[in-house]
Protein backbone atom coordinates (compact mmCIF):
# COMPACT_ATOMS: atom_id res chain seq x y z
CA UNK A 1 -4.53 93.74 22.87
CA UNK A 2 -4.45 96.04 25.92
CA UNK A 3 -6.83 93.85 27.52
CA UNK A 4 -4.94 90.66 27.06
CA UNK A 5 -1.74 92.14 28.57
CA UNK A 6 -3.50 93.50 31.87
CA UNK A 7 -5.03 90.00 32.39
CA UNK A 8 -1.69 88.62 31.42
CA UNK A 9 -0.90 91.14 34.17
CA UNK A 10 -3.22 89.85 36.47
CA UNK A 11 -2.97 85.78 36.35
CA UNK A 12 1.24 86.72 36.87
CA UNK A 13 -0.04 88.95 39.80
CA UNK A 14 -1.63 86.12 41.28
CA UNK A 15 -0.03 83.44 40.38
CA UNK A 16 2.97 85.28 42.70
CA UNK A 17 0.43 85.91 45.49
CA UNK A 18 -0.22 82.19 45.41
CA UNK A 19 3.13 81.66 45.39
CA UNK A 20 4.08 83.74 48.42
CA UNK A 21 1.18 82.67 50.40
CA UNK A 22 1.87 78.93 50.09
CA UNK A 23 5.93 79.54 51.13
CA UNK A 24 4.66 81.40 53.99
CA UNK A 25 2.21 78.80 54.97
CA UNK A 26 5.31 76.46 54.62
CA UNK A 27 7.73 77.99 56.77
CA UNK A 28 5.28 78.71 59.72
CA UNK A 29 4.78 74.74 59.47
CA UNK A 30 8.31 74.56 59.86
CA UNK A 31 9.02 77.33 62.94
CA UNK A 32 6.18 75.09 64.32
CA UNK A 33 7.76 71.91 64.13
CA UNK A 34 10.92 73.36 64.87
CA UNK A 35 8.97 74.97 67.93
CA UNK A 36 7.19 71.59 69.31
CA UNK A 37 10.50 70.07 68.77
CA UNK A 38 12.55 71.81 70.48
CA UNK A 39 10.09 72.37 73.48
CA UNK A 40 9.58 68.52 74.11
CA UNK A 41 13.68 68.08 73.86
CA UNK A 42 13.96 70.74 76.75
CA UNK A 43 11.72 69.18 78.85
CA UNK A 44 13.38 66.23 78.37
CA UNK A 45 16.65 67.09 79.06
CA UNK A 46 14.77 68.99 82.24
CA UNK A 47 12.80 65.87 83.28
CA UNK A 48 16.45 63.66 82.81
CA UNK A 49 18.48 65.85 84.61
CA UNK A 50 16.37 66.16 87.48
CA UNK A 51 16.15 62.51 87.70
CA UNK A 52 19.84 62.02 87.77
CA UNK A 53 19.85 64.97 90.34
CA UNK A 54 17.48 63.35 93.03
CA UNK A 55 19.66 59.97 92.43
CA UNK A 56 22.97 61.90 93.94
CA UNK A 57 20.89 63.71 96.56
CA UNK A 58 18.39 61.84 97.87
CA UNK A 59 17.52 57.72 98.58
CA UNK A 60 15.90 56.88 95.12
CA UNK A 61 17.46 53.67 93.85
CA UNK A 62 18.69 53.63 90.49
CA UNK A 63 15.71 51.52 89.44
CA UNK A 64 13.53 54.37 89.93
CA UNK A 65 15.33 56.97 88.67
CA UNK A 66 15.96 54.43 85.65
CA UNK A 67 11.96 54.17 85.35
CA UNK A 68 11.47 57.96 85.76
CA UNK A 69 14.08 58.41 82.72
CA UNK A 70 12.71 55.88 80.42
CA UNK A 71 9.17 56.86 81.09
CA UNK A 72 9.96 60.33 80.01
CA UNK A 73 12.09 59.18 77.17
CA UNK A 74 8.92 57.23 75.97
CA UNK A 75 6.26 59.96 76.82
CA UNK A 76 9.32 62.58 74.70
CA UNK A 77 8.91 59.95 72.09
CA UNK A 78 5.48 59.82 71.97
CA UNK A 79 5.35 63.71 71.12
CA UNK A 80 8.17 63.98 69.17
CA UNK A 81 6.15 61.48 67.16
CA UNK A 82 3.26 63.82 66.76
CA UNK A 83 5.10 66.58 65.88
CA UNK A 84 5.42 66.11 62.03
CA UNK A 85 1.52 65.29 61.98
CA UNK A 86 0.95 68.99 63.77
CA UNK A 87 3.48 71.03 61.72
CA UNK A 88 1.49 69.31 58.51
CA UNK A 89 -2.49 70.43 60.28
CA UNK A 90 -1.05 73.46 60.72
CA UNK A 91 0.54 73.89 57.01
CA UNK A 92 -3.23 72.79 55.71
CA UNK A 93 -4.83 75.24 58.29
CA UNK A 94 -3.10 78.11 56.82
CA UNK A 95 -3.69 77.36 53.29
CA UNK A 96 -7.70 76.68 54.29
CA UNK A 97 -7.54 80.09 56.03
CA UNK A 98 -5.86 81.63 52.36
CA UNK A 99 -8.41 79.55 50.51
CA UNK A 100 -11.21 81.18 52.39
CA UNK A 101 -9.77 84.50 52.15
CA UNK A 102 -10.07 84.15 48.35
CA UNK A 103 -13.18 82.63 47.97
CA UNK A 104 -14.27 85.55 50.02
CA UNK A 105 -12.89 88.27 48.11
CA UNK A 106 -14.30 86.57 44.88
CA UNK A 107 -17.71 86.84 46.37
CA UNK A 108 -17.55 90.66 47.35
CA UNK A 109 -15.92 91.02 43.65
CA UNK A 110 -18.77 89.51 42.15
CA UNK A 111 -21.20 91.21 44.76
CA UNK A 112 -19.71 94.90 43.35
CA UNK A 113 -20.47 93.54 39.50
């Protein structure tokens, strides 16, 4: 009976460890996306602003500052497009990296018996 409780003990134990790993996997996909996000915005807003600056202070024409604006609206696009796809790679990185860690641990287990 003892024996069935400590394994009891044990599949709980890592059924939680699973658990835990997988959130944690989870939000560092998020602060990622969140991250890339939030990067390609600013540089956006950076890249806009600066056009509209060089319009009031120098001879650009509003056609090319209007180019310069949409092009980095599109390219901003383009990334912010890409983010999901990288926050997701990244989420099935970490869980390959806890999936090794495991498999390695069951080996040196097994090694010991």
């Amino acid at each position: 009976m003892a024996q069935n409780g400590s394994g009891r003990t044990d599949d709980v134990r890592e059924i939680l460890i699973n658990v835990v790993e997988v959130e944690l996997a989870a939000l560092r996909a998020a602060v990622s996306f969140w991250q890339h996000w939030i990067e390609h915005t600013s540089n956006y807003v950076k890249t806009t602003s600066e056009a509209l600056g060089t319009m009031r202070s120098t001879g650009k024409t509003f056609d090319q500052v209007l180019l310069e604006v949409v092009d980095a609206g599109r390219e901003t696009m383009r990334l912010m497009t890409d983010v999901p796809r990288k926050s997701a790679e990244d989420f099935l990185r970490d869980l390959e990296v806890v999936s090794q860690k495991k498999a390695d641990a069951n080996r040196s287990a097994r090694a010991k018996l």
